[in-house]
N, C-alpha and C. Protein backbone atom coordinates (compact mmCIF):
# COMPACT_ATOMS: atom_id res chain seq x y z
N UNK A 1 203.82 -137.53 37.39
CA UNK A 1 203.43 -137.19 38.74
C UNK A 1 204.57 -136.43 39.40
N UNK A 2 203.94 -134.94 40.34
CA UNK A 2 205.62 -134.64 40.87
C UNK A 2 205.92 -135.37 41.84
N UNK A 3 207.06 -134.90 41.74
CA UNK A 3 208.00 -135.86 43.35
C UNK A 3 207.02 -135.89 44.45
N UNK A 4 206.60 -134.85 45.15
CA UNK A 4 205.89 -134.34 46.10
C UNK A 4 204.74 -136.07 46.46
N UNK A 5 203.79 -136.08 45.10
CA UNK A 5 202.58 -136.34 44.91
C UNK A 5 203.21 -138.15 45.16
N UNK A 6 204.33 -138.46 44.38
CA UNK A 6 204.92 -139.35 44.49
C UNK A 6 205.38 -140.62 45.59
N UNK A 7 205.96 -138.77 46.47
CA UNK A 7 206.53 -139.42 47.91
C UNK A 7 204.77 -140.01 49.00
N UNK A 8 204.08 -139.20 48.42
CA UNK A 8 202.68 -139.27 49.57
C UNK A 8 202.07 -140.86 48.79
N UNK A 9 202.28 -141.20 47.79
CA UNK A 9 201.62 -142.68 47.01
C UNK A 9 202.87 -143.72 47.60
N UNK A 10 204.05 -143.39 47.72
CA UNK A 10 204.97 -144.49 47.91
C UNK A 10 204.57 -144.96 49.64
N UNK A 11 204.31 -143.40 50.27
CA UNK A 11 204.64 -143.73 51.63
C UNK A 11 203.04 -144.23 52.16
N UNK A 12 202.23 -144.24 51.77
CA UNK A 12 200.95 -144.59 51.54
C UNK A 12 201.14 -146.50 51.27
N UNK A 13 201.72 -146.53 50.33
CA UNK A 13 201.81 -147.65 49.83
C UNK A 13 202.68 -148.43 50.64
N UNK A 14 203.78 -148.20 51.36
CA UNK A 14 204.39 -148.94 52.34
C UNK A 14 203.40 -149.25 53.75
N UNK A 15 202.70 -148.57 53.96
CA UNK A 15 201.60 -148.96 54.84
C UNK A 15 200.56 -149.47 54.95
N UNK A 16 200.60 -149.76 53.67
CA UNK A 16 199.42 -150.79 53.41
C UNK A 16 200.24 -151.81 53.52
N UNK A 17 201.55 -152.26 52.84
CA UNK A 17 202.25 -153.39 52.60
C UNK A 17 202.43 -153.81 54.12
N UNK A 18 202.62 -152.88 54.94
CA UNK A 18 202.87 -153.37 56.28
C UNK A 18 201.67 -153.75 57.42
N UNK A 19 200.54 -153.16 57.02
CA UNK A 19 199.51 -153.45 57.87
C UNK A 19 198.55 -154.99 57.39
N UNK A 20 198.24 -155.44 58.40
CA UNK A 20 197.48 -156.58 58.10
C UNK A 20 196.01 -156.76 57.50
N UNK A 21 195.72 -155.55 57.79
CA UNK A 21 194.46 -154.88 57.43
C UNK A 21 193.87 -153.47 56.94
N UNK A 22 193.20 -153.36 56.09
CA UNK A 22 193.11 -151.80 55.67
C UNK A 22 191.49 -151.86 55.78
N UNK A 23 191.12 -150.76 56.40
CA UNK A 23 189.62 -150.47 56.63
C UNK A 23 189.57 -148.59 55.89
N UNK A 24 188.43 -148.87 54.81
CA UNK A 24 188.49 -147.10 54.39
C UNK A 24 187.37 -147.13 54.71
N UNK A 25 186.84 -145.70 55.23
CA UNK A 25 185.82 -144.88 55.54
C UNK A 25 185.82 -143.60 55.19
N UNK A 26 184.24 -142.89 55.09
CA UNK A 26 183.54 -142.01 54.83
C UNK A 26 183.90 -141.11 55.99
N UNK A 27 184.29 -139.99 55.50
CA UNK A 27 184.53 -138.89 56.80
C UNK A 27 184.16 -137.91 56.93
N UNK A 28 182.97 -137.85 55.54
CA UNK A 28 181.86 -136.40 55.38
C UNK A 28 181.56 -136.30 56.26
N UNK A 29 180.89 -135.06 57.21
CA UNK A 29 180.11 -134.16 58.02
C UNK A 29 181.42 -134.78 59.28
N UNK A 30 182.26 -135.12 59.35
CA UNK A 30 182.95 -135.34 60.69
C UNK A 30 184.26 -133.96 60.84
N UNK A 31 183.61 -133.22 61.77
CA UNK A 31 184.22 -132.30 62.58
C UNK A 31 185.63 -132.19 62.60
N UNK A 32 186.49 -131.56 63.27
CA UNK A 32 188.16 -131.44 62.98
C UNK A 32 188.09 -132.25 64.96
N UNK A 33 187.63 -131.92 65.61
CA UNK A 33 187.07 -132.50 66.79
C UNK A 33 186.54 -134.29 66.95
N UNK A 34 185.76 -134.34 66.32
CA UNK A 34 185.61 -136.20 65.92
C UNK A 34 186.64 -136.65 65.64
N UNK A 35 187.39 -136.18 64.50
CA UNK A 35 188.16 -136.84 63.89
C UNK A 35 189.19 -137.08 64.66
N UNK A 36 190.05 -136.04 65.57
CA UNK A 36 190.56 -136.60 66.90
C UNK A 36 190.52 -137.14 67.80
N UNK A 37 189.04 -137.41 68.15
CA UNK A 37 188.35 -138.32 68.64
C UNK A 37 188.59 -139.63 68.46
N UNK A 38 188.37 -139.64 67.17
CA UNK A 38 188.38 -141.23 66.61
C UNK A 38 189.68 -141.50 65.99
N UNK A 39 190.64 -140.60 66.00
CA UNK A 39 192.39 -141.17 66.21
C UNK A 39 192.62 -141.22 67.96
N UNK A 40 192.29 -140.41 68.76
CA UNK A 40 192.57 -140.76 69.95
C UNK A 40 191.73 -142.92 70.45
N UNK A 41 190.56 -142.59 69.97
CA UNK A 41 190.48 -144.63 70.26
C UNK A 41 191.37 -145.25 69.57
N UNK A 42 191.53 -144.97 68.41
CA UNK A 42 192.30 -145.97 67.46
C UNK A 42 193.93 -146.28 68.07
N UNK A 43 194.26 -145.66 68.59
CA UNK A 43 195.96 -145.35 68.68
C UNK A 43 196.18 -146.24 69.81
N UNK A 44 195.55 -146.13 70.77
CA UNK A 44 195.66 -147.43 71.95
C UNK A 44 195.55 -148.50 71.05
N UNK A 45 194.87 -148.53 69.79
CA UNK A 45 194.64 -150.56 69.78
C UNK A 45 195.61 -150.54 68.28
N UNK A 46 196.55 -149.66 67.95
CA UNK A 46 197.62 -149.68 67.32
C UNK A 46 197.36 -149.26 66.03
N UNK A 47 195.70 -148.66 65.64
CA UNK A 47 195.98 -148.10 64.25
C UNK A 47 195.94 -146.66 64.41
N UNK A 48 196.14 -146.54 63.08
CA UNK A 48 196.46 -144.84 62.69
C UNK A 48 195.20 -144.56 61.36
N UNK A 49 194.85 -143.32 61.46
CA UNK A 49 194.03 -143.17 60.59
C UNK A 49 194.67 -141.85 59.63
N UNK A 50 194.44 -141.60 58.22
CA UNK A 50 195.04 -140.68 57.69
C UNK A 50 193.68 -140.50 56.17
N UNK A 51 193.89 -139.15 56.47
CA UNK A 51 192.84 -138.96 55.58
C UNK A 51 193.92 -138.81 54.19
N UNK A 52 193.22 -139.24 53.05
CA UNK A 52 193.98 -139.19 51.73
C UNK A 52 193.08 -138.69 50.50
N UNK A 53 193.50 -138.65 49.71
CA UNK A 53 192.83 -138.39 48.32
C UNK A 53 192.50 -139.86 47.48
N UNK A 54 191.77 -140.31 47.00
CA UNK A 54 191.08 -141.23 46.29
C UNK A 54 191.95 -141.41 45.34
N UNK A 55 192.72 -140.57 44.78
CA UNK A 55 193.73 -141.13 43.68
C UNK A 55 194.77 -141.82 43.83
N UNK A 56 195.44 -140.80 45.06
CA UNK A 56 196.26 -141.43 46.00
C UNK A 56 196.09 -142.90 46.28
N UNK A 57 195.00 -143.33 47.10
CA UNK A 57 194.76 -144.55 47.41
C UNK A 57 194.66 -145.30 46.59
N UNK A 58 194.12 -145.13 45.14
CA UNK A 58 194.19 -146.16 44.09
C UNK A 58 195.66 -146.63 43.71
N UNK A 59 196.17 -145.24 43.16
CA UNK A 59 197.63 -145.72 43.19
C UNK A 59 198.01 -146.41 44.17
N UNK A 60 198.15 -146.33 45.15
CA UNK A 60 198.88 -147.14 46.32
C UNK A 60 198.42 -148.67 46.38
N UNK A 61 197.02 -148.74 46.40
CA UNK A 61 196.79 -150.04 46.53
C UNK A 61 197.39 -150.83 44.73
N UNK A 62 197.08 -150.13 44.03
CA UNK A 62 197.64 -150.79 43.09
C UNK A 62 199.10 -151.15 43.33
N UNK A 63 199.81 -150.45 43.62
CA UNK A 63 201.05 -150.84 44.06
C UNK A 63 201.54 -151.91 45.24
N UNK A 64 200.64 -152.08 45.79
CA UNK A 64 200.55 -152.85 47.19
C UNK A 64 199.68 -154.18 47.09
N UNK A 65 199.11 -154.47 45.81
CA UNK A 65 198.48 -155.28 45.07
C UNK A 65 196.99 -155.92 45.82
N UNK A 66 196.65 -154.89 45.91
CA UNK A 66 195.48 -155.13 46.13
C UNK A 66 194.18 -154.82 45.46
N UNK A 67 192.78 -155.57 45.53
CA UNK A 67 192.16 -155.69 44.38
C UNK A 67 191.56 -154.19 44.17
N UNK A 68 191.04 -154.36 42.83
CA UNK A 68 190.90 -152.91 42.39
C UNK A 68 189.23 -152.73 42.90
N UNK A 69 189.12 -152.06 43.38
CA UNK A 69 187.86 -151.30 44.60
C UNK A 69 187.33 -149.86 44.18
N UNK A 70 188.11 -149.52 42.45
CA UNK A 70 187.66 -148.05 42.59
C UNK A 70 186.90 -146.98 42.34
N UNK A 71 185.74 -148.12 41.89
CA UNK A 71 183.98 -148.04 42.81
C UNK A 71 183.62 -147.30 43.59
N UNK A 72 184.39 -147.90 44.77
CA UNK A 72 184.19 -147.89 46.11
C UNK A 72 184.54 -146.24 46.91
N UNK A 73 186.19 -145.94 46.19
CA UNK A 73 186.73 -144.50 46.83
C UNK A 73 186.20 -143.57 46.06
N UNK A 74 184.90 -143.20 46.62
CA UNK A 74 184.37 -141.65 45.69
C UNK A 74 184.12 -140.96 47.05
N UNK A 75 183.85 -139.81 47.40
CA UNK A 75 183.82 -138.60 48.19
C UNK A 75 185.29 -138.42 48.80
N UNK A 76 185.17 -138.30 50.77
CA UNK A 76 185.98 -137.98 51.30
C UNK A 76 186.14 -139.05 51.99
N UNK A 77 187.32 -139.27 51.56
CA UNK A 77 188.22 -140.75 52.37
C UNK A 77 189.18 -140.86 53.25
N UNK A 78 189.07 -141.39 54.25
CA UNK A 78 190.30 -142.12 55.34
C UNK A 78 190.37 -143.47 55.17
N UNK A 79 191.74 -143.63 55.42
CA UNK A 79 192.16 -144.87 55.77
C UNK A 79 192.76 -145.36 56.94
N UNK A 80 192.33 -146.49 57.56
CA UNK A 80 192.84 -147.05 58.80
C UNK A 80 193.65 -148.29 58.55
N UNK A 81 194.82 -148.74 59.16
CA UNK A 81 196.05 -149.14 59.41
C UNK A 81 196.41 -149.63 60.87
N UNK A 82 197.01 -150.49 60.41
CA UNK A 82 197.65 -151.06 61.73
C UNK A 82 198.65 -152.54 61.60
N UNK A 83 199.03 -152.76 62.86
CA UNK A 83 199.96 -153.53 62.78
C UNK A 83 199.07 -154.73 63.73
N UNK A 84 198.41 -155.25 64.36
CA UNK A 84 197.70 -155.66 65.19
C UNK A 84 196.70 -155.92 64.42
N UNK A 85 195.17 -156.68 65.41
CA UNK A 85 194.29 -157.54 65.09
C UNK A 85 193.20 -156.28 64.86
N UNK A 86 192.17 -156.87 63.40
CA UNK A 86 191.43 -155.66 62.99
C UNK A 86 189.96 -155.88 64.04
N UNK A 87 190.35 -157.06 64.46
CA UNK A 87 188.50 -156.86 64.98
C UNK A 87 188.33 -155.97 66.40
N UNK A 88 189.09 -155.21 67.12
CA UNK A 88 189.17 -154.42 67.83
C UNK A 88 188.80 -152.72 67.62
N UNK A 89 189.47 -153.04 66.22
CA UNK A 89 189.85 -151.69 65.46
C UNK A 89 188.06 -151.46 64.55
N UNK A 90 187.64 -152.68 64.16
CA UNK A 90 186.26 -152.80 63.57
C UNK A 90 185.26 -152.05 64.94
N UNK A 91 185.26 -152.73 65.98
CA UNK A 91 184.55 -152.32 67.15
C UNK A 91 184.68 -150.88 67.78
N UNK A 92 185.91 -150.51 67.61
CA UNK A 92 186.14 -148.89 68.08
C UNK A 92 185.02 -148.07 66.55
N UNK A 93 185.41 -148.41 65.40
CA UNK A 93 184.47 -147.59 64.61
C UNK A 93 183.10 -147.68 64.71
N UNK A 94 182.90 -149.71 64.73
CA UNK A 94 180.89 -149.35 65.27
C UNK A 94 180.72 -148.30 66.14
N UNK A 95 181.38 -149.04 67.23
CA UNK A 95 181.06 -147.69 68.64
C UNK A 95 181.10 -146.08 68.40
N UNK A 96 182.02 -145.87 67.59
CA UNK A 96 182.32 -144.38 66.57
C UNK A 96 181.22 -144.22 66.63
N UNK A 97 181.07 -144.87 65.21
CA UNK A 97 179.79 -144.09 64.39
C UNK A 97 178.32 -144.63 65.03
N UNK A 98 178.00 -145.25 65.71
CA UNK A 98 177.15 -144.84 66.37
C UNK A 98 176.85 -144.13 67.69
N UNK A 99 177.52 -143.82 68.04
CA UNK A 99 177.84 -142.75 69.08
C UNK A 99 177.76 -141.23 68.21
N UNK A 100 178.79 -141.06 66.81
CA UNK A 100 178.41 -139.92 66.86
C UNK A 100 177.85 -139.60 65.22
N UNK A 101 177.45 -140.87 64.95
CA UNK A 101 176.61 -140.96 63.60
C UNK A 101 177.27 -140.31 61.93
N UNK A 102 178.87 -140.85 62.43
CA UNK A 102 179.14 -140.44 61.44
C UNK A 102 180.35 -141.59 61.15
N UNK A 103 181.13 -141.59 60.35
CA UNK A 103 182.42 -142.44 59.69
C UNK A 103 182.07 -144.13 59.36
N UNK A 104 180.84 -143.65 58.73
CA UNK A 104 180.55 -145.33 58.10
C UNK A 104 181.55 -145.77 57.45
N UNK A 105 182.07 -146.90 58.06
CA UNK A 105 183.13 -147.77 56.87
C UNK A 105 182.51 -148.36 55.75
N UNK A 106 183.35 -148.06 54.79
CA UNK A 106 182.69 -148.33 53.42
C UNK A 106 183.55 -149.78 52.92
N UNK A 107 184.73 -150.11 52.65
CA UNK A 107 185.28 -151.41 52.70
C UNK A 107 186.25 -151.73 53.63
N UNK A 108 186.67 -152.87 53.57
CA UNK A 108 188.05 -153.41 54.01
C UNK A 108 188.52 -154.44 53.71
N UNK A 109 189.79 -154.48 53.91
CA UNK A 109 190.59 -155.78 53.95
C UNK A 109 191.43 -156.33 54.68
N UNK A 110 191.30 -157.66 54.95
CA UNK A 110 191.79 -158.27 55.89
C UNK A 110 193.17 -159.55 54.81
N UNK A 111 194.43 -159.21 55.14
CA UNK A 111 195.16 -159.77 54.29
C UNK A 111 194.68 -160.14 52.75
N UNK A 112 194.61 -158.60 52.61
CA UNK A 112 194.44 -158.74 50.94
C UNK A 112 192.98 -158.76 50.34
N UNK A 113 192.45 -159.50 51.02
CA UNK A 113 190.97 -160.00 51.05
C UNK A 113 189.72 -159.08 51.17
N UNK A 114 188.74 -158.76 50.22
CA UNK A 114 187.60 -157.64 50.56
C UNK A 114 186.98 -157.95 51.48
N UNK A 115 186.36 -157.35 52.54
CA UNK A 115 185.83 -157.20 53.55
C UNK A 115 184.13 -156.38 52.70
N UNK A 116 183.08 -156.66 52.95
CA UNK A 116 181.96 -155.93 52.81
C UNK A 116 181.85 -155.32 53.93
N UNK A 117 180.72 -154.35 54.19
CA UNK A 117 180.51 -153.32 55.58
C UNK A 117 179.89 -154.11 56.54
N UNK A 118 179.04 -155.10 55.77
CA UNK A 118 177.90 -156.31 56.95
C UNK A 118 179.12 -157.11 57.15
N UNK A 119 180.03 -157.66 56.61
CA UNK A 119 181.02 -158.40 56.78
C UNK A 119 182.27 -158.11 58.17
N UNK A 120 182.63 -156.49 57.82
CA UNK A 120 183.16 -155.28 59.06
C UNK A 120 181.81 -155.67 59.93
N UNK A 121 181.26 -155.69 60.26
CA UNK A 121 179.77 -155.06 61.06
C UNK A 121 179.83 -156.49 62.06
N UNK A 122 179.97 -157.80 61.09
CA UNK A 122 180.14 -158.85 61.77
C UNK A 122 181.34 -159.02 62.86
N UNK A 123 182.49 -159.06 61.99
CA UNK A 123 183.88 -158.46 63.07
C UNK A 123 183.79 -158.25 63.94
N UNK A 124 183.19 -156.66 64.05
CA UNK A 124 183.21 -156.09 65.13
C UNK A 124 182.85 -156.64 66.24
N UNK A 125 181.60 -157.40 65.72
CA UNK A 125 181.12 -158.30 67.16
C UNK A 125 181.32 -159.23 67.40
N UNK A 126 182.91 -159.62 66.93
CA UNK A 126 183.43 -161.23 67.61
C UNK A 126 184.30 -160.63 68.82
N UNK A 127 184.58 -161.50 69.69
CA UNK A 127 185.15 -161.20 70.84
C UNK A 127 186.78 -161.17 70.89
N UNK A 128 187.73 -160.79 71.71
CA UNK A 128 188.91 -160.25 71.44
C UNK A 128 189.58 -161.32 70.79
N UNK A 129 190.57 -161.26 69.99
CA UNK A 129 191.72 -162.46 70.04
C UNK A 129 191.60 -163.62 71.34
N UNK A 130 192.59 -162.76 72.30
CA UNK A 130 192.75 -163.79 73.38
C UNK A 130 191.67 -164.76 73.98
N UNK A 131 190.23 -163.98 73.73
CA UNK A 131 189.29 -164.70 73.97
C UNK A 131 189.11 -165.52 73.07
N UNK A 132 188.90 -165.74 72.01
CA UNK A 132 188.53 -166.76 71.05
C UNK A 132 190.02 -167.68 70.95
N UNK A 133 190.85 -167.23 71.61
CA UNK A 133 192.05 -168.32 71.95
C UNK A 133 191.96 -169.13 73.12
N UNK A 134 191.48 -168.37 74.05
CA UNK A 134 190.98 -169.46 75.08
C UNK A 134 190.08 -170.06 75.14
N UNK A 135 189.28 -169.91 74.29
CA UNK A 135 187.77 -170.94 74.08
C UNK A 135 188.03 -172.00 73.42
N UNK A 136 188.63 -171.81 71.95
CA UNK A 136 189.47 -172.73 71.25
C UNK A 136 190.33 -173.71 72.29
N UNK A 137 191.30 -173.21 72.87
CA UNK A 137 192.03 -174.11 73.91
C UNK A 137 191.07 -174.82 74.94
N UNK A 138 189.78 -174.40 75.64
CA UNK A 138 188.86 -174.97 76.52
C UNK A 138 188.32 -176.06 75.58
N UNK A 139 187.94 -175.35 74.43
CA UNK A 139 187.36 -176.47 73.29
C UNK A 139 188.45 -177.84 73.48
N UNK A 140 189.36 -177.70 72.75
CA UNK A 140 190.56 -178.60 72.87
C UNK A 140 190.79 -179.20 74.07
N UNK A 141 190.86 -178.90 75.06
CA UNK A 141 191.13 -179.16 76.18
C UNK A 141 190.20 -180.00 76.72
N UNK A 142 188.75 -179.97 76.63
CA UNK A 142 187.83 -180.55 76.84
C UNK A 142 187.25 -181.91 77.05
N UNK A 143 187.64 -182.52 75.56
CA UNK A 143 187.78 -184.50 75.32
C UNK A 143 188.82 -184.73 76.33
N UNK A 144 190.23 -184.11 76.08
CA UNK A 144 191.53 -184.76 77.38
C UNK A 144 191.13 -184.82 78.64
N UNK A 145 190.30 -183.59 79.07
CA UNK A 145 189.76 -183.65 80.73
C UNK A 145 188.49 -184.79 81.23
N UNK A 146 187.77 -184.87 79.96
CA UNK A 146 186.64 -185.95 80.01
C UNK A 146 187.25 -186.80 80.50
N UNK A 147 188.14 -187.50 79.20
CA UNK A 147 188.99 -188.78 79.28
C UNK A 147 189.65 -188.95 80.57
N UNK A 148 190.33 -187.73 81.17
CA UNK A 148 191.06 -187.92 82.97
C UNK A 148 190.19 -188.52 83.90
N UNK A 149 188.80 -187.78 84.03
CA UNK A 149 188.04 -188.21 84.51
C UNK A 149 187.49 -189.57 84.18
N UNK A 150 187.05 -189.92 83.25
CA UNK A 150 186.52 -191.23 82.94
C UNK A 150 187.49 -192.22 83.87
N UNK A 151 188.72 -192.26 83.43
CA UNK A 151 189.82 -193.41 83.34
C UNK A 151 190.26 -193.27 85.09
N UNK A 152 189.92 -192.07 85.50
CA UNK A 152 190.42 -191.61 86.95
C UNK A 152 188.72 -192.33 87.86
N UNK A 153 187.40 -192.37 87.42
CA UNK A 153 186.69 -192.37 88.46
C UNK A 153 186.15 -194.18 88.56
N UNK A 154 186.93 -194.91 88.20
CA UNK A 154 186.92 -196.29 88.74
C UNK A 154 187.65 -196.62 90.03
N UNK A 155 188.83 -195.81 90.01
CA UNK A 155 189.82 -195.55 91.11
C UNK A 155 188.77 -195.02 92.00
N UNK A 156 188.71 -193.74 92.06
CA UNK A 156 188.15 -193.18 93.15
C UNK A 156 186.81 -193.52 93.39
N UNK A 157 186.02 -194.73 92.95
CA UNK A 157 184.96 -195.44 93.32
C UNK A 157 185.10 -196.50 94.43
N UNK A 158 186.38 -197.13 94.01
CA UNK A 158 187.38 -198.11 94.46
C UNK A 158 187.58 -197.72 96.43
N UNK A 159 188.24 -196.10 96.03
CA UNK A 159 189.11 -195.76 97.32
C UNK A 159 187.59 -195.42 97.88
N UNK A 160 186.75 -194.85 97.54
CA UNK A 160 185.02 -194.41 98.46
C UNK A 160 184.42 -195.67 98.93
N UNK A 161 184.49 -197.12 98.39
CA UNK A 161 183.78 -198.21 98.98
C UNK A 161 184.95 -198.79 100.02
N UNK A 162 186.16 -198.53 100.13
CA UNK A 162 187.02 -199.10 100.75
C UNK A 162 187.13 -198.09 102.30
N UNK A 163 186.84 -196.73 102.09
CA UNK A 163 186.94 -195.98 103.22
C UNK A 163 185.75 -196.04 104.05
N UNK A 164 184.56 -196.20 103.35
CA UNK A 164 183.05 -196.32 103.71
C UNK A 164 183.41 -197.95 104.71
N UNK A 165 183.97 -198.77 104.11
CA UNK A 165 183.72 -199.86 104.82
C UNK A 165 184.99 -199.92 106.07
N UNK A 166 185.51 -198.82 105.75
CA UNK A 166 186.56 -199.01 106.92
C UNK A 166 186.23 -198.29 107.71
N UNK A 167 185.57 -197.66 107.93
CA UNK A 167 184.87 -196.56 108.57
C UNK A 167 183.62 -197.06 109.40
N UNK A 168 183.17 -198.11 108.57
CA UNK A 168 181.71 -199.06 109.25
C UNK A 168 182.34 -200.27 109.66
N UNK A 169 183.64 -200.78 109.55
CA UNK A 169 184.26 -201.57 110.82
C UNK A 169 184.71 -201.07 112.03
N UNK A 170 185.11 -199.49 111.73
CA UNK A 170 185.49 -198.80 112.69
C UNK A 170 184.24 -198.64 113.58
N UNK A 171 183.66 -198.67 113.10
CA UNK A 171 182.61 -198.33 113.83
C UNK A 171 181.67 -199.61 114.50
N UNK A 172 181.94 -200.45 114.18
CA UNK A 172 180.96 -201.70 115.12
C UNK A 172 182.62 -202.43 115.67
N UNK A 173 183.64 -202.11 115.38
CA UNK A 173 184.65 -202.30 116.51
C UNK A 173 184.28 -201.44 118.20
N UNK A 174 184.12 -200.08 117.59
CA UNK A 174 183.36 -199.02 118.92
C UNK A 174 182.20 -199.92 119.40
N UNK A 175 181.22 -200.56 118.95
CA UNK A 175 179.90 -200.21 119.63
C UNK A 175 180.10 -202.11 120.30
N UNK A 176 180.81 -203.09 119.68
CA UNK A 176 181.26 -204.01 120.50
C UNK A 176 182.22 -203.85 121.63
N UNK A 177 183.08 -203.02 121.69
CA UNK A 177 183.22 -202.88 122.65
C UNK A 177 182.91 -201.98 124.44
């Protein structure tokens, strides 16, 4: 292989090693216009997209040890990257490609792991990180607040029959006198 061909598989291959997730897609019939398009969404939610050669990518993932997929890379391929959470990055491409009916994702992986397209498709429509962190925590949180309440409303049954009746002595103290 020359140097050239070399440096583009190594530096390929360090970005896979570094991203948490790799999503490849189909980028037939997409415009020089789309395609900036759909690096301009991606780049706010921290990935990068780079179109490559299929050989390229085999090599690399082989090097980056990931499973062999190479089935999967036939036509014209991109790859998406990032350092951040993929189900954001899943949702910018639904919205993509159906908006402009093109860059079907064909696999992915999520730490190492194959991703199918119904599998991506699912992703996409879970809700952000932070949200499914605060539901989890409401979840959790939930039995402890029961329990406050439970153990708390004997008390404050306590202090409501004691004010009620102090309130109805107060009050036939007024009307005797």
């Amino acid at each position: 292989m020359r140097p050239e061909k070399a440096s583009i598989v190594s530096d390929l291959s360090e970005k896979l090693k570094r991203s948490p997730f790799v999503l490849v897609t189909d980028y037939q019939r997409m415009k020089v216009g789309d395609f900036g398009e759909l690096r301009n969404r991606l780049s706010p939610a921290g990935a990068e997209v780079h179109v490559v050669k299929n050989n390229f990518l085999k090599r690399a993932m082989t090097d980056s040890g990931f499973p062999d997929v190479g089935e999967k890379l036939v036509g014209q391929t991109a790859v998406v990257t990032g350092e951040k959470d993929v189900a954001p990055i899943a949702k910018i491409f639904k919205t993509f490609a159906s908006e402009f009916k093109i860059a079907a994702l064909r696999i992915g992986f999520v730490n190492r792991a194959v991703l199918s397209t119904a599998e991506l498709e699912t992703l996409a429509e879970l809700p952000p990180r932070e949200v499914l962190q605060a539901q989890l925590l409401g979840l959790l949180l939930s039995p402890a607040t029961r329990l406050v309440r439970l153990l708390n409303e004997p008390g404050s049954a306590l202090a409501r029959v004691l004010k009620a009746k102090s309130e109805k002595e107060g009050t036939s103290a007024q009307a005797a006198a």
